[in-house]
Structure formats: structure tokens, C-alpha cells
C-alpha atoms as a PDB file:
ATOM      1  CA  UNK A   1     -37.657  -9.799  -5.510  1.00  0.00           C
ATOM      2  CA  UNK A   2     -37.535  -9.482  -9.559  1.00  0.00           C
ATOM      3  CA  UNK A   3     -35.233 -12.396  -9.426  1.00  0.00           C
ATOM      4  CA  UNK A   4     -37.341 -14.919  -7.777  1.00  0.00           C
ATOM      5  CA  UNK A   5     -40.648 -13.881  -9.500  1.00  0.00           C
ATOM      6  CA  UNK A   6     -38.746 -14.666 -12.568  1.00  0.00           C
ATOM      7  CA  UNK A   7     -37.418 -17.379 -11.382  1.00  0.00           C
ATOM      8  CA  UNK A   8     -33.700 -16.586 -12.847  1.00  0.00           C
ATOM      9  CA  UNK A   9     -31.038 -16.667 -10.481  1.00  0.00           C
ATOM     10  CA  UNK A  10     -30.057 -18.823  -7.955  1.00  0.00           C
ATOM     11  CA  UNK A  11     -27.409 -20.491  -5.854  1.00  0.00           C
ATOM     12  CA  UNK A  12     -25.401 -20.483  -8.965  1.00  0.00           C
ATOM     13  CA  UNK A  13     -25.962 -16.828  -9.671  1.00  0.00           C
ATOM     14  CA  UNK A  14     -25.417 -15.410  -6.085  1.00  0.00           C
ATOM     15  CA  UNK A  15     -22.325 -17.694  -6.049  1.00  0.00           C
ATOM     16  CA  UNK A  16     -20.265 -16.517  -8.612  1.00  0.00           C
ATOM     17  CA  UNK A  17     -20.656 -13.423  -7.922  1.00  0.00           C
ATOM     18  CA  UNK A  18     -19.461 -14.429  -4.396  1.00  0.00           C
ATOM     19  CA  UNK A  19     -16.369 -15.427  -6.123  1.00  0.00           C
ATOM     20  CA  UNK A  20     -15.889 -12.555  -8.393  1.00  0.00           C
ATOM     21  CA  UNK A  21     -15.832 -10.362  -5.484  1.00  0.00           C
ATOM     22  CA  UNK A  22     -13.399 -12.788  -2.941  1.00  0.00           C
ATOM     23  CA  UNK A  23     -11.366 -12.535  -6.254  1.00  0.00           C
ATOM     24  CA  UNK A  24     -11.057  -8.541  -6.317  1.00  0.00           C
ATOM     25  CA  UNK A  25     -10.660  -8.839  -2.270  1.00  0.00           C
ATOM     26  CA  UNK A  26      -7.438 -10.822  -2.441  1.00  0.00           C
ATOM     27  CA  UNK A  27      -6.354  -8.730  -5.464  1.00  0.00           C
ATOM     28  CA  UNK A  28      -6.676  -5.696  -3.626  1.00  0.00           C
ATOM     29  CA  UNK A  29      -5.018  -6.951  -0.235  1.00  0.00           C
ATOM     30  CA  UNK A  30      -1.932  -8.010  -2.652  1.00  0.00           C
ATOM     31  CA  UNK A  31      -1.747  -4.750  -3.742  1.00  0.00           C
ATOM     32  CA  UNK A  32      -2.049  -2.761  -0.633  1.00  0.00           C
ATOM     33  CA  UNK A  33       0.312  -5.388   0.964  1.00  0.00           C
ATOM     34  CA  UNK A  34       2.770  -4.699  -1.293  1.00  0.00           C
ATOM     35  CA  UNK A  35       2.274  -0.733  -1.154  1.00  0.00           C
ATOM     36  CA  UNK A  36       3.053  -0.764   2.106  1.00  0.00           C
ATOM     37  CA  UNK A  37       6.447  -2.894   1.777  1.00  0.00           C
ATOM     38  CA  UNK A  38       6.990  -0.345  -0.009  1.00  0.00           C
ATOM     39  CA  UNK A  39       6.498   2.565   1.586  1.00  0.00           C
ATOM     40  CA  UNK A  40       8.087   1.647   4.696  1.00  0.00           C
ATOM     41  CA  UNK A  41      11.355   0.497   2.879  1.00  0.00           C
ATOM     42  CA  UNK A  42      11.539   3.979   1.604  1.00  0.00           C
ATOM     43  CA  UNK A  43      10.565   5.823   4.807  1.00  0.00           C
ATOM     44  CA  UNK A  44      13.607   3.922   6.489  1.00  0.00           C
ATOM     45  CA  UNK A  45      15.759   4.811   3.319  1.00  0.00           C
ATOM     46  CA  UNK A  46      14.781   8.371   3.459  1.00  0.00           C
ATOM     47  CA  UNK A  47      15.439   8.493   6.916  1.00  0.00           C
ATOM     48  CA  UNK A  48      18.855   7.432   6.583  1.00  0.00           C
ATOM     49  CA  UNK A  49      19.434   9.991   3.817  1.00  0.00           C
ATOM     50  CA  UNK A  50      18.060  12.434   6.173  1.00  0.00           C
ATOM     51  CA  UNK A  51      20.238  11.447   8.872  1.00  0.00           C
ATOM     52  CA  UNK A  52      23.574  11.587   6.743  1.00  0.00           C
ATOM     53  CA  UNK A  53      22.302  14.989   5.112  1.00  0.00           C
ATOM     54  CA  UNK A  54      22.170  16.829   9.095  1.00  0.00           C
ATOM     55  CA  UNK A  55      25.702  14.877   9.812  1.00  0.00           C
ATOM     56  CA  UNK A  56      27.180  16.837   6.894  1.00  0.00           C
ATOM     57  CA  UNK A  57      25.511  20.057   7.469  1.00  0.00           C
ATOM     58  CA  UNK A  58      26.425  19.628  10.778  1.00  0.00           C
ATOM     59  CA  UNK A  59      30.377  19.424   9.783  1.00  0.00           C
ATOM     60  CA  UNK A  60      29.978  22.013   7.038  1.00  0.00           C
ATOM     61  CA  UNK A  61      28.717  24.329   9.784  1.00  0.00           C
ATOM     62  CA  UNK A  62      31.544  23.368  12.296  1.00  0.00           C
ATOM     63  CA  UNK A  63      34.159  24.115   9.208  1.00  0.00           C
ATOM     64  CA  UNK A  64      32.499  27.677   8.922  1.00  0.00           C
ATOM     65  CA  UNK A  65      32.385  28.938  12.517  1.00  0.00           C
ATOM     66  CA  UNK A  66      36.151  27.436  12.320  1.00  0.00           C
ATOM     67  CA  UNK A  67      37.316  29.944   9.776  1.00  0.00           C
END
């Protein structure tokens, strides 16, 4: 390769580059760790909401055919 016919590179080279990209890995699971906290805490809240919303339709209807 055009590394080793120069003779640049290396262990060091190939290593920190290792690192820089182990680095961006754990960033990234963080992230998409949290993002899915996330989301499921507000797919259960929404689903509550969604829940109450047909229980009061449901009444609202019952008033009308009622009257």
C-alpha cells in the first residue's frame, strides 16, 4: 500500500483512528439509547391520551342518543 512504501503510518496511525471511531460508536449508541427512552415514554403517554379521548367520546355520544 502507499502507506507502507512510504513508510508513514503505523500501529500508532491505525490506532487512533481505532479510537476515533469506538469514540463516535458509543456516541451514537448514547444517542439512539436515549431516542428510544424517548419515544416509548411518549407512545405510552399518547396512548393514554388516546384512551381517555374514546372514554369521553364515548360518553358524549351516550349523552346524545339520550336526548
Amino acid at each position: 500500500s502507499a502507506m507502507a512504501a512510504a513508510g508513514t503510518g503505523g500501529f500508532a496511525v491505525v490506532a487512533n483512528g481505532i479510537s476515533e471511531a469506538l469514540v463516535a460508536t458509543a456516541a451514537g449508541i448514547f444517542v439512539a439509547i436515549e431516542a428510544v427512552v424517548l419515544y416509548n415514554f411518549f407512545q405510552a403517554r399518547l396512548g393514554r391520551i388516546a384512551a381517555e379521548l374514546k372514554l369521553i367520546t364515548d360518553e358524549f355520544v351516550e349523552l346524545l342518543r339520550e336526548r
